[in-house]
C-alpha atoms as a PDB file:
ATOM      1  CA  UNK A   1     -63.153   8.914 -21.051  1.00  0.00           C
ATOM      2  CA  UNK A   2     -60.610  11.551 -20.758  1.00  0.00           C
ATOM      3  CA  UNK A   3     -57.950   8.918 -19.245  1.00  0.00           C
ATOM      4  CA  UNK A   4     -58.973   6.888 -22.094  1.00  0.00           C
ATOM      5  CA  UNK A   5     -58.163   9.865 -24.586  1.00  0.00           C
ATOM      6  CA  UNK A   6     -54.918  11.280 -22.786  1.00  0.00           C
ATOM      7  CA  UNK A   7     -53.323   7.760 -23.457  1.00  0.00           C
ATOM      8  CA  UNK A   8     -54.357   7.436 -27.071  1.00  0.00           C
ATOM      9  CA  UNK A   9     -52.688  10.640 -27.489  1.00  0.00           C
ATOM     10  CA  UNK A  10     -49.885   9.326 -25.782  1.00  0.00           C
ATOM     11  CA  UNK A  11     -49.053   6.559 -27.430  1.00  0.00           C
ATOM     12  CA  UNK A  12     -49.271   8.507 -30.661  1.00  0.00           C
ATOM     13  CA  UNK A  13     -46.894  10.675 -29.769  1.00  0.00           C
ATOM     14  CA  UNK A  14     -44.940   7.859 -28.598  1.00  0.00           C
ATOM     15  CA  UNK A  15     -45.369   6.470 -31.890  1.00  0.00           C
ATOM     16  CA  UNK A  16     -44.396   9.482 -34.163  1.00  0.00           C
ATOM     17  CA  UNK A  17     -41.627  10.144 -31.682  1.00  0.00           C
ATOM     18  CA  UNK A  18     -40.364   6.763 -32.850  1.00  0.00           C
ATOM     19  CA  UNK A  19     -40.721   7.536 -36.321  1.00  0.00           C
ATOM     20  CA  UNK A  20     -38.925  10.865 -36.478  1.00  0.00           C
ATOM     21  CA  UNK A  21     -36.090   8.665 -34.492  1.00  0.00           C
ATOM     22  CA  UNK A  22     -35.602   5.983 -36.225  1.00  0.00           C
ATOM     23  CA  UNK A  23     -35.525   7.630 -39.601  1.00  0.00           C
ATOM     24  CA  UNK A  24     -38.391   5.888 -41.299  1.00  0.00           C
ATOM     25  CA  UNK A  25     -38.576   2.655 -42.624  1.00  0.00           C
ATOM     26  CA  UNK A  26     -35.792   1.286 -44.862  1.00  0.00           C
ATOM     27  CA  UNK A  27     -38.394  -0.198 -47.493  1.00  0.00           C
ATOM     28  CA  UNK A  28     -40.162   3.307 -48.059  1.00  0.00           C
ATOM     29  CA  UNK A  29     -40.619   3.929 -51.642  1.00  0.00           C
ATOM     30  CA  UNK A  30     -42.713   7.040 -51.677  1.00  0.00           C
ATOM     31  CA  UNK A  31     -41.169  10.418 -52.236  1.00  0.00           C
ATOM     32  CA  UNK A  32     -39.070  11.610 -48.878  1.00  0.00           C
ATOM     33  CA  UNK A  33     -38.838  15.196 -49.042  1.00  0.00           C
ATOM     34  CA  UNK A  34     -35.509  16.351 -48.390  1.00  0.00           C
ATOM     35  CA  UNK A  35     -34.533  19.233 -47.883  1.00  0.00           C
ATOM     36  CA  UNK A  36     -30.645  20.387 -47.278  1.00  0.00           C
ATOM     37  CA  UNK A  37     -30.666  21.626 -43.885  1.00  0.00           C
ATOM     38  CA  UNK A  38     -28.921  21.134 -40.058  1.00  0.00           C
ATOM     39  CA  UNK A  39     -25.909  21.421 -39.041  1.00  0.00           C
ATOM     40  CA  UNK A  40     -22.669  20.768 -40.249  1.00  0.00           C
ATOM     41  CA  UNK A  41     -24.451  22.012 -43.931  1.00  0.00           C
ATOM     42  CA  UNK A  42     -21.378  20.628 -46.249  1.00  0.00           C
ATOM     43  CA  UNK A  43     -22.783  19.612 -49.591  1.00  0.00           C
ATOM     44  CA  UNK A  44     -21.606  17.960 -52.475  1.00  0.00           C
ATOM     45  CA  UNK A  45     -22.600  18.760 -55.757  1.00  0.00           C
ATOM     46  CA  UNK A  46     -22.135  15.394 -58.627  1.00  0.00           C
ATOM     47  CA  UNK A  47     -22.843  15.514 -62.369  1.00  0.00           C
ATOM     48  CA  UNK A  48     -23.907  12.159 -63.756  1.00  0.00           C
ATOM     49  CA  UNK A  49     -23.659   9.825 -66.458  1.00  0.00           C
ATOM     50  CA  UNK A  50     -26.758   6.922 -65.688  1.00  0.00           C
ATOM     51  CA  UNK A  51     -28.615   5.004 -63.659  1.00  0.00           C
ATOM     52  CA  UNK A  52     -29.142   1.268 -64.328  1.00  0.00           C
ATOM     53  CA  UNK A  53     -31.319  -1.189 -62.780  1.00  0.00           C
ATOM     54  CA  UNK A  54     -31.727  -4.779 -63.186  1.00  0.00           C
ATOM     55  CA  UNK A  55     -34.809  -6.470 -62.417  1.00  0.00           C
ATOM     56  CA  UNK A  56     -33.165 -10.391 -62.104  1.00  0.00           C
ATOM     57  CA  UNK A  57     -30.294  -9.231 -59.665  1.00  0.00           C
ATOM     58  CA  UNK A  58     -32.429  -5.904 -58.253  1.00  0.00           C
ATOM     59  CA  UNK A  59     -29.229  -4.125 -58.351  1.00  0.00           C
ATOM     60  CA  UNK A  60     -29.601  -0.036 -58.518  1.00  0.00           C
ATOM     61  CA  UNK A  61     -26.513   1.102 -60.191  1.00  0.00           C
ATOM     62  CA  UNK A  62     -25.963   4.854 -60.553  1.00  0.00           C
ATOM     63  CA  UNK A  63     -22.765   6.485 -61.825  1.00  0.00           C
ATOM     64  CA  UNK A  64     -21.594  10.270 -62.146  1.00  0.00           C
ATOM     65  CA  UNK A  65     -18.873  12.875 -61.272  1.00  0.00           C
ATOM     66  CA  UNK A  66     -18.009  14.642 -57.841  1.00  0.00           C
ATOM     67  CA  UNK A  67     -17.644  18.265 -59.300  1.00  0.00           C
ATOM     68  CA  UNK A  68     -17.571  20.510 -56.077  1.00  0.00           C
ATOM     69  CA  UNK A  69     -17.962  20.704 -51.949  1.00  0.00           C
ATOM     70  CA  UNK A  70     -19.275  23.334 -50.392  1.00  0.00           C
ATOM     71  CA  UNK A  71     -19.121  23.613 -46.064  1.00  0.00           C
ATOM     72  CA  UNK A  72     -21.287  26.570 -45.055  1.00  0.00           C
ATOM     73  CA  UNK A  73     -24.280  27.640 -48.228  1.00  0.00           C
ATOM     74  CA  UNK A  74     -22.391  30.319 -48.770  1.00  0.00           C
ATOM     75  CA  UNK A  75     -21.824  31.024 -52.821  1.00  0.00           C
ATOM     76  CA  UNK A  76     -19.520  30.147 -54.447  1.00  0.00           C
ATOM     77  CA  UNK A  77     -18.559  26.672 -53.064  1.00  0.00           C
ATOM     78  CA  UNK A  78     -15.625  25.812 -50.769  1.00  0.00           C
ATOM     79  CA  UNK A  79     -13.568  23.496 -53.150  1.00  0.00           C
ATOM     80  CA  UNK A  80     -13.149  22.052 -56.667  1.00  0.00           C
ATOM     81  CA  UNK A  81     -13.287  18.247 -56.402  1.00  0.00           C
ATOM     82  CA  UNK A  82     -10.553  16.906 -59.288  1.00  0.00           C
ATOM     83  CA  UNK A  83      -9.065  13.274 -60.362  1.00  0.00           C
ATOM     84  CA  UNK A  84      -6.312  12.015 -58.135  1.00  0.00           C
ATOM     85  CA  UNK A  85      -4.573  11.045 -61.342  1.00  0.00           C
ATOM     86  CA  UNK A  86      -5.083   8.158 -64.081  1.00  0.00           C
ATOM     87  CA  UNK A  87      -7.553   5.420 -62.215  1.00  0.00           C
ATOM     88  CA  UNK A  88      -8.429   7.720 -59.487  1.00  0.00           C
ATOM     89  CA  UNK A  89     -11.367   9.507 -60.721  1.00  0.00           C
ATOM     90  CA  UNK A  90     -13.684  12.617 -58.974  1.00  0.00           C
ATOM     91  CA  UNK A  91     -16.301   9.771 -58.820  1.00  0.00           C
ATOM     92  CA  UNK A  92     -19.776   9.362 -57.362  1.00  0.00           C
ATOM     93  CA  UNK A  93     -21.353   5.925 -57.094  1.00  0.00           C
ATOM     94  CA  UNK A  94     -24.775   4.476 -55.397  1.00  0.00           C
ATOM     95  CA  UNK A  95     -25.328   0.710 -55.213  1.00  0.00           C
ATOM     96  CA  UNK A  96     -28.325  -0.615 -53.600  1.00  0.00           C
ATOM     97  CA  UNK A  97     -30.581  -3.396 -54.390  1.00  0.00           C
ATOM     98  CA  UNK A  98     -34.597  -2.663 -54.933  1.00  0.00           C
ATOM     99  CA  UNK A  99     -37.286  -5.218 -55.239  1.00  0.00           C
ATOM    100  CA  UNK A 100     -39.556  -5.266 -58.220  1.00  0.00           C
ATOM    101  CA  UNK A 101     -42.233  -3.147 -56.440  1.00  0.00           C
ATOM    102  CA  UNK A 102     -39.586  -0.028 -55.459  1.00  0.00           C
ATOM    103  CA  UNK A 103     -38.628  -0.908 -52.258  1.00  0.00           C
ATOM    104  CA  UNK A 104     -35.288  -1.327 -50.778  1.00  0.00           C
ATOM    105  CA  UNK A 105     -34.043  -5.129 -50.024  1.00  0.00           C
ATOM    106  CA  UNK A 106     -30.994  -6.016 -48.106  1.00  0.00           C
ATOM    107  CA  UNK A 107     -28.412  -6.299 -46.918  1.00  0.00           C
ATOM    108  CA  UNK A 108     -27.102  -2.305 -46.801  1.00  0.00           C
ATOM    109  CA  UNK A 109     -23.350  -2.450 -46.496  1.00  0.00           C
ATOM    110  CA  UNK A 110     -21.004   0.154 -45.782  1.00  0.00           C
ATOM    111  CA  UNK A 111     -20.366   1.513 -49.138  1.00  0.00           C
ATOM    112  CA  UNK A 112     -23.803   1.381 -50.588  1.00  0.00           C
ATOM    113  CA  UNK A 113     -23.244   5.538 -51.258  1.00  0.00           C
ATOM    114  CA  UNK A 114     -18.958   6.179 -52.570  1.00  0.00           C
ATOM    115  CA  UNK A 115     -18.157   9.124 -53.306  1.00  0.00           C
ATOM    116  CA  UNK A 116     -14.279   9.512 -54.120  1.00  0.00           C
ATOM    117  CA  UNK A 117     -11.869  12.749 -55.559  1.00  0.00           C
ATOM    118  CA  UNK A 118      -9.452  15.181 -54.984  1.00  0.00           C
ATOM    119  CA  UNK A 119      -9.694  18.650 -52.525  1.00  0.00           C
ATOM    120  CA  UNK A 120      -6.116  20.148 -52.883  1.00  0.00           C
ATOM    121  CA  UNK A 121      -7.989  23.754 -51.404  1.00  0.00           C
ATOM    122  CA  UNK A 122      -9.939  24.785 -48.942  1.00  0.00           C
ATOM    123  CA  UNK A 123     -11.097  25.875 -44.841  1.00  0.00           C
ATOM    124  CA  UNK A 124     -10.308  21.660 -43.694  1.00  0.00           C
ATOM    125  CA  UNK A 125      -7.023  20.157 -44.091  1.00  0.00           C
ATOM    126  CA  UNK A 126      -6.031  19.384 -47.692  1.00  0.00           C
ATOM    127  CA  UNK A 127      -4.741  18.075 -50.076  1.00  0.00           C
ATOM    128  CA  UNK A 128      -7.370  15.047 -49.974  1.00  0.00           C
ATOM    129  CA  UNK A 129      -7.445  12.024 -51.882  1.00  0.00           C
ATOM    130  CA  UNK A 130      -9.290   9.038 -51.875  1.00  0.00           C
ATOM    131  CA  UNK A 131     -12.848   8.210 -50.194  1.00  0.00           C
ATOM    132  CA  UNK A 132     -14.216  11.610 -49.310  1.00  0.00           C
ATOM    133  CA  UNK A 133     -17.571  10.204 -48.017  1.00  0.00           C
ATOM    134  CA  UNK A 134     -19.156   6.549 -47.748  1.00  0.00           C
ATOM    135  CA  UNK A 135     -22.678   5.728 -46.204  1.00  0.00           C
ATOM    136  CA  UNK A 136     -24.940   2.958 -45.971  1.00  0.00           C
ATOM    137  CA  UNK A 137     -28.580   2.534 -47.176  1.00  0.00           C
ATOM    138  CA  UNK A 138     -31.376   3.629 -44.619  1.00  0.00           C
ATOM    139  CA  UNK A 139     -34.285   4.888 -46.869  1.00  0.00           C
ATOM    140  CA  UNK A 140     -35.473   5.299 -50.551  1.00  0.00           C
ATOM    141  CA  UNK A 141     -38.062   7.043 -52.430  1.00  0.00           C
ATOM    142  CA  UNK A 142     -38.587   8.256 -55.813  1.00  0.00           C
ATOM    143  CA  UNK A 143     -41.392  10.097 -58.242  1.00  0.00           C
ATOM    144  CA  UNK A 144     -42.220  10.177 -61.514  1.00  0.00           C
ATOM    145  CA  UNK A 145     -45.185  12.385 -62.085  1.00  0.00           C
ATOM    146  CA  UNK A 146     -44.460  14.680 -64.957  1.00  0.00           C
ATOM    147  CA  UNK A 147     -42.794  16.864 -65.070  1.00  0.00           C
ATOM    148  CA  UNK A 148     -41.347  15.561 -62.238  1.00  0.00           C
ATOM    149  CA  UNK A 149     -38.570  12.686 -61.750  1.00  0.00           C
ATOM    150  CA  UNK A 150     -36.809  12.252 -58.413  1.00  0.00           C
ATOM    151  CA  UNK A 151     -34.769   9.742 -57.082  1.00  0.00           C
ATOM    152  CA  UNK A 152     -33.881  10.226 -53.281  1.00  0.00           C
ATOM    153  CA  UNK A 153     -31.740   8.807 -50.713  1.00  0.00           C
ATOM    154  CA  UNK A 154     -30.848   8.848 -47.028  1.00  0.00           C
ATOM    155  CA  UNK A 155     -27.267   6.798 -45.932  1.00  0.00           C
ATOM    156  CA  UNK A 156     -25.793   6.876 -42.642  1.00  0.00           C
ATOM    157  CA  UNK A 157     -22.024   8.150 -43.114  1.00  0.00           C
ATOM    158  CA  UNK A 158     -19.610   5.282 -42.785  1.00  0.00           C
ATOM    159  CA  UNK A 159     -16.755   7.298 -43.822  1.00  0.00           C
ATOM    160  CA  UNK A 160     -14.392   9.499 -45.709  1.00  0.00           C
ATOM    161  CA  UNK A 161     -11.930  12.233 -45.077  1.00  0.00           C
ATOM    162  CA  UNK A 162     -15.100  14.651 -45.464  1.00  0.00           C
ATOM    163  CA  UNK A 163     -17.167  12.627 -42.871  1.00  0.00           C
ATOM    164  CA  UNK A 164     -16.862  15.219 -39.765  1.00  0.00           C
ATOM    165  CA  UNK A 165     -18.077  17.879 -42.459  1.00  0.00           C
ATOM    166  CA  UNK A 166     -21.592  15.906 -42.958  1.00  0.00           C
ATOM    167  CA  UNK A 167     -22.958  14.723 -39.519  1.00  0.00           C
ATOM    168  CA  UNK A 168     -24.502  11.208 -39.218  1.00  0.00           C
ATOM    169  CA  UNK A 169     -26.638  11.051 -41.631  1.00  0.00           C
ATOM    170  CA  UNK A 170     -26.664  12.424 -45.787  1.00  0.00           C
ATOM    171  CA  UNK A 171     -29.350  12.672 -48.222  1.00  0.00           C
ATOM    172  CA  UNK A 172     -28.885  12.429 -51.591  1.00  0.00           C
ATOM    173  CA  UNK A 173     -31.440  14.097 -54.576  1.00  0.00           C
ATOM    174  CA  UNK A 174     -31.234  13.273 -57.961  1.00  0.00           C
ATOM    175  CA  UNK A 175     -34.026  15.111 -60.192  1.00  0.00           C
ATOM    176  CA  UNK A 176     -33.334  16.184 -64.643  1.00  0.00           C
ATOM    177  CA  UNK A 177     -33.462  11.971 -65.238  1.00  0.00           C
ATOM    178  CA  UNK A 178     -34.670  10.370 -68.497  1.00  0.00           C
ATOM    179  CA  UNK A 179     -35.994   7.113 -68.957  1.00  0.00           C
ATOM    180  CA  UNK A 180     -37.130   6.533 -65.793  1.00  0.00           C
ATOM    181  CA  UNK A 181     -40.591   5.174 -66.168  1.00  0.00           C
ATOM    182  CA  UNK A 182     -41.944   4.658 -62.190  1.00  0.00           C
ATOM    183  CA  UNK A 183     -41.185   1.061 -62.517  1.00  0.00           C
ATOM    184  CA  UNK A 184     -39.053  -1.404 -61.023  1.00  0.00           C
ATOM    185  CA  UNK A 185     -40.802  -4.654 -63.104  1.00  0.00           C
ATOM    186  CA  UNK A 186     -37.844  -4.585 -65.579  1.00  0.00           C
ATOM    187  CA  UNK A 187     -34.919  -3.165 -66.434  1.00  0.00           C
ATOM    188  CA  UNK A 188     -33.516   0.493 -67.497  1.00  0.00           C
ATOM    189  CA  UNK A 189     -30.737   2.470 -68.346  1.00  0.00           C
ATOM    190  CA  UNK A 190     -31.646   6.002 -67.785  1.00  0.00           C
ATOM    191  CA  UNK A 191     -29.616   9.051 -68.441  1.00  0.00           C
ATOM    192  CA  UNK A 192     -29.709  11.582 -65.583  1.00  0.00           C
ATOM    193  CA  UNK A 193     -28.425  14.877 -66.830  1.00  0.00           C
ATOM    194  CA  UNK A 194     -29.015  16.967 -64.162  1.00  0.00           C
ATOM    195  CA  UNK A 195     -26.658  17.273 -60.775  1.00  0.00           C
ATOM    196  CA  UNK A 196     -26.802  16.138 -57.341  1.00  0.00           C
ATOM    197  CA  UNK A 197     -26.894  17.586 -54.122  1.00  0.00           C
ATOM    198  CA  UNK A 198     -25.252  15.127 -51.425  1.00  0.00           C
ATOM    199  CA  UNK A 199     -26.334  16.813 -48.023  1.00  0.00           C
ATOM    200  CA  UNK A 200     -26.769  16.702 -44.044  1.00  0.00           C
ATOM    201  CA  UNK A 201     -29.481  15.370 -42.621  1.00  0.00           C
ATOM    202  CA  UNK A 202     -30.408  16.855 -39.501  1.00  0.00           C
ATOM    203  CA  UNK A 203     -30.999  14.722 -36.406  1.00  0.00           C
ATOM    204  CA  UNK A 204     -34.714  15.186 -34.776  1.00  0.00           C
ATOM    205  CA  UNK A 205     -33.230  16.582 -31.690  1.00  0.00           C
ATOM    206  CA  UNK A 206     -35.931  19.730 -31.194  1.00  0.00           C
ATOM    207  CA  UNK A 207     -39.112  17.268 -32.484  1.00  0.00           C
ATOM    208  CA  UNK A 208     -37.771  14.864 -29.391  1.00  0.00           C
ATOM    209  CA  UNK A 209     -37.912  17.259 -27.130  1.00  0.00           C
ATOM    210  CA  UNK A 210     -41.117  19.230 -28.109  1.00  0.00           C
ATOM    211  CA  UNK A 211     -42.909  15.290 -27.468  1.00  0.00           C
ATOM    212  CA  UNK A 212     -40.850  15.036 -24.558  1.00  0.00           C
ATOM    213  CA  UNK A 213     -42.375  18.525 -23.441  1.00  0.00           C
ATOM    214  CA  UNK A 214     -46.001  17.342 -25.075  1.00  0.00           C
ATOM    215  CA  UNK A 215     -45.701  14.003 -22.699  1.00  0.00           C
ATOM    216  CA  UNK A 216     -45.246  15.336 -20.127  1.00  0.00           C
ATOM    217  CA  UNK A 217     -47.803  18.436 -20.223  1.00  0.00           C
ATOM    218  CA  UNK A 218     -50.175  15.361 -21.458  1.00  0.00           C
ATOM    219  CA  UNK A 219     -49.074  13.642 -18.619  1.00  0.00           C
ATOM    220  CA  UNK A 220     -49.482  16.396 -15.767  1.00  0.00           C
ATOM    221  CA  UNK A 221     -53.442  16.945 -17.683  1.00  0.00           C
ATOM    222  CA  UNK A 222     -54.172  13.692 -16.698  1.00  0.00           C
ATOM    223  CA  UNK A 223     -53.098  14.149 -12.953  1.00  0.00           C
ATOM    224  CA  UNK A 224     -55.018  17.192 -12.661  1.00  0.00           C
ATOM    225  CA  UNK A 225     -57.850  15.438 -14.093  1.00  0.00           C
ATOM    226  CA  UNK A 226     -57.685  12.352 -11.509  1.00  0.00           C
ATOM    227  CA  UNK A 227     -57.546  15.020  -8.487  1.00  0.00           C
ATOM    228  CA  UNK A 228     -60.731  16.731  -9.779  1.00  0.00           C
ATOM    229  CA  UNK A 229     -62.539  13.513 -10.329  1.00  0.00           C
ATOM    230  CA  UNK A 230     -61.566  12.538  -6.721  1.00  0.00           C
ATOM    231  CA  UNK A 231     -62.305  15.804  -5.223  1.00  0.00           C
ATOM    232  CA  UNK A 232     -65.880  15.695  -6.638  1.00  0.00           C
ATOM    233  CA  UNK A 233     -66.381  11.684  -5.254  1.00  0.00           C
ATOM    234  CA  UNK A 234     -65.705  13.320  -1.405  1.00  0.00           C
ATOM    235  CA  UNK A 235     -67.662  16.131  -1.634  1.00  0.00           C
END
């Protein structure tokens, strides 16, 4: 029985090991969590315009302004984010496509998450222009319980002049949005008033190694409680 036990617990730490890897599944709709955290901790802060969806094509549109990038949570942030001049805006764009129910579909491409401007100041190398960060799709969730509306995000980086800043992986939170109902069944244009924090995601390195640690103390239990066994058969 306690065999029996020590690998159920192994294989569920196996399992949640996995999980914390892997990021999740891409097709999660529930609300994610995020909070800004790890390390690099650059952040970019958007003010936007709308989010569209529509339910024929299941293409999530949503539109705003890159405003400002911060590199260390220190007030106030690092650098103003401007227009590179006429048809270059300080831009911020997500385009993903979400099934009826609320769950991501594919494919994810590179520049499912744009977000494009001008840093002529600041600690990195500037002036900046163009693509300051790109990602692709890996998870999705969102909330509308009032008073409460969320959308949030998770891309792996792709790209951008800003990409060393940010790590492998950025979450995106988008809360202050109106006319979003909680449903995917048709479409909306919603106005989302509030900003948006673009953020690092830290990797799972210390949960990997505490269940690396837990394995193998699980592991070394189950030796210790093989010898016992034995010793008690001879005697």
């Amino acid at each position: 029985m306690i065999r029996v036990f020590i690998i159920r617990r192994l294989r569920a730490l196996i399992a949640a090991v996995a999980l914390l890897v892997g990021g999740g599944s891409a097709s999660q709709a529930a609300m994610l969590n995020l909070v800004p955290q790890g390390s690099p901790t650059a952040d970019i802060t958007s003010s936007f315009a709308s989010a569209t969806y529509n339910a024929s094509t299941k293409a999530l549109s949503i539109l705003g302004s890159a405003v400002v990038i911060d590199y260390d949570k220190v007030a106030p942030p690092d650098a103003k984010i401007s227009p590179g001049g006429p048809g270059n805006p300080a831009s911020f764009k997500i385009n993903v496509l979400v099934s009826n129910s609320g769950t991501l579909l594919g494919p994810a491409t590179p520049t499912n998450l744009n977000i494009m401007g001008l840093i002529d100041t600041g600690p990195h190398p500037s002036p900046a222009y163009g693509t300051l960060l790109s990602g692709q799709i890996l998870t999705f969730g969102f909330e509308n319980t009032n008073p409460h509306k969320f959308l949030e995000f998770v891309f792996l980086v792709t790209g951008g002049s800003q990409q060393a800043q940010f790590g492998p992986k950025v979450g995106v939170i988008f809360d202050s949005i109106t006319g979003f109902t909680g449903s995917f069944a048709s479409n909306f244009t919603t106005s989302i008033t509030g900003n948006a924090d673009s953020f690092t995601i830290p990797e799972p390195s210390s949960a990997v190694l505490f269940a690396i640690g837990s394995c193998a103390l699980l592991a070394a239990a189950s030796r210790s409680s093989s010898r016992r066994r034995l010793r008690m058969r001879i005697s």
